[in-house]
Protein backbone atom coordinates (compact mmCIF):
# COMPACT_ATOMS: atom_id res chain seq x y z
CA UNK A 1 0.00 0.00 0.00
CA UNK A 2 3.17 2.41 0.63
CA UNK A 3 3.96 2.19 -3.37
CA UNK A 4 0.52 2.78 -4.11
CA UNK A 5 0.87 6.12 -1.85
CA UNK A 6 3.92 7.45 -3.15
CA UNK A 7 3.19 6.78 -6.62
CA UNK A 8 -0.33 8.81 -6.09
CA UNK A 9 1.75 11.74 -4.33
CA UNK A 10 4.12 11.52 -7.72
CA UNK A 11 1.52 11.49 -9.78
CA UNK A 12 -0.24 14.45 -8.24
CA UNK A 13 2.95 16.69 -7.86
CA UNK A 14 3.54 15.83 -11.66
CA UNK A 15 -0.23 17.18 -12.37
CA UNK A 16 0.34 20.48 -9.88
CA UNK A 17 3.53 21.46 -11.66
CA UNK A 18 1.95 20.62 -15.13
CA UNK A 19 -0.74 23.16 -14.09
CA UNK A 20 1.69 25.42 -12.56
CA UNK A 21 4.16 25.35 -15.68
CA UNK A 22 1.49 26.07 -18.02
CA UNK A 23 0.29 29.52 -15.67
CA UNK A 24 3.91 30.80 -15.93
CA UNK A 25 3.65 30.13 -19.81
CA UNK A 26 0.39 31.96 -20.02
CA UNK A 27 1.34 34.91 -18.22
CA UNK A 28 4.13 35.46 -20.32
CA UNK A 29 2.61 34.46 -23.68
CA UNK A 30 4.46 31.46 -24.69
CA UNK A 31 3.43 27.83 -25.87
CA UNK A 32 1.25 26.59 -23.99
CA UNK A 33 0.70 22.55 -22.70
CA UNK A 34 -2.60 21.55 -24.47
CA UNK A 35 -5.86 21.25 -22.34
CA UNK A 36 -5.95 17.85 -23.14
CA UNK A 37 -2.60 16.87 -21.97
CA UNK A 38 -3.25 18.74 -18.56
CA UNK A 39 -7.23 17.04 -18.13
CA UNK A 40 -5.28 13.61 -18.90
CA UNK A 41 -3.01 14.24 -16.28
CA UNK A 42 -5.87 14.47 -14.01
CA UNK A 43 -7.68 11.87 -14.93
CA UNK A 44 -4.93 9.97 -14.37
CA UNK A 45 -4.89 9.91 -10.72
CA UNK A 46 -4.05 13.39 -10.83
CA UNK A 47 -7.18 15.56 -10.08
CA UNK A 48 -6.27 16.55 -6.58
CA UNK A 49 -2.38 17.97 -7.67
CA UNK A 50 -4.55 19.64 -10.35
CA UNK A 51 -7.52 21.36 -8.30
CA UNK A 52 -4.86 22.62 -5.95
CA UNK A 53 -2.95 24.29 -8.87
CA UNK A 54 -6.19 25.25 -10.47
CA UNK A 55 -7.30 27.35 -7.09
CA UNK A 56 -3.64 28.19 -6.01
CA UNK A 57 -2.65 30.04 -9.44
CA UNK A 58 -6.28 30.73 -10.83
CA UNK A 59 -6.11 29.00 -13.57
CA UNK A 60 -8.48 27.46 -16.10
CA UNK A 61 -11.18 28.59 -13.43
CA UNK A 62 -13.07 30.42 -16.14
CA UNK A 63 -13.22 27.20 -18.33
CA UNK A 64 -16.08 24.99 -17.37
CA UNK A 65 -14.66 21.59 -19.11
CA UNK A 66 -11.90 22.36 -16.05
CA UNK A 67 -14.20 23.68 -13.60
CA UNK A 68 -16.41 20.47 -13.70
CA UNK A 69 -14.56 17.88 -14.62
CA UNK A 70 -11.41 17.99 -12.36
CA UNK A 71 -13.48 18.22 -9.36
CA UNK A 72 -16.12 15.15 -10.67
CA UNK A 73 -12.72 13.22 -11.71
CA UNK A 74 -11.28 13.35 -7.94
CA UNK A 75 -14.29 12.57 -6.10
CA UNK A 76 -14.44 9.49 -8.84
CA UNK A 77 -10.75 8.89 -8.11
CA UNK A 78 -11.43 9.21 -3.60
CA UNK A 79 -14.31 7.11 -4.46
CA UNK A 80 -11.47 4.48 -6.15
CA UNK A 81 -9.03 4.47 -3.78
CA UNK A 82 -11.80 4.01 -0.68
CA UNK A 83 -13.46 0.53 -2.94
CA UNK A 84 -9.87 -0.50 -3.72
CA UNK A 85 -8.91 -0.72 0.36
């Protein structure tokens, strides 16, 4: 179960600096990482490293894909984790 832990925490600080990176890029106009790349990282495991990011840097909170789905996709991925113990 400690594996399972760490590799969630990985996950998730992949998914907040993801978010984090692609802020910094907006504010200063550059290429962006496509919304599709950042909702796949997550729905991989990743939602709660993402809503952190999202409400930490305010960002994507005026797109509703984000503002839905990466709140639905963690309480589907809590909901996991509590059937899987």
């Amino acid at each position: 179960m400690t594996v399972i832990m760490i590799a969630l925490a990985l996950v998730n600080v992949f998914s907040f600096i993801l978010y984090a990176y692609d802020k910094f890029m907006a504010v200063r106009d550059k290429w962006r990482v496509p919304e599709s790349v950042l909702l796949i990282s997550a729905a991989c495991m990743g939602a709660a490293g993402a809503l952190i990011a999202m409400r930490l840097f305010r960002h994507k909170t005026r797109h509703l894909l984000f503002v839905i789905l990466v709140p639905v996709m963690l309480l589907a991925q809590v909901g996991v984790m509590v059937w899987w113990r």
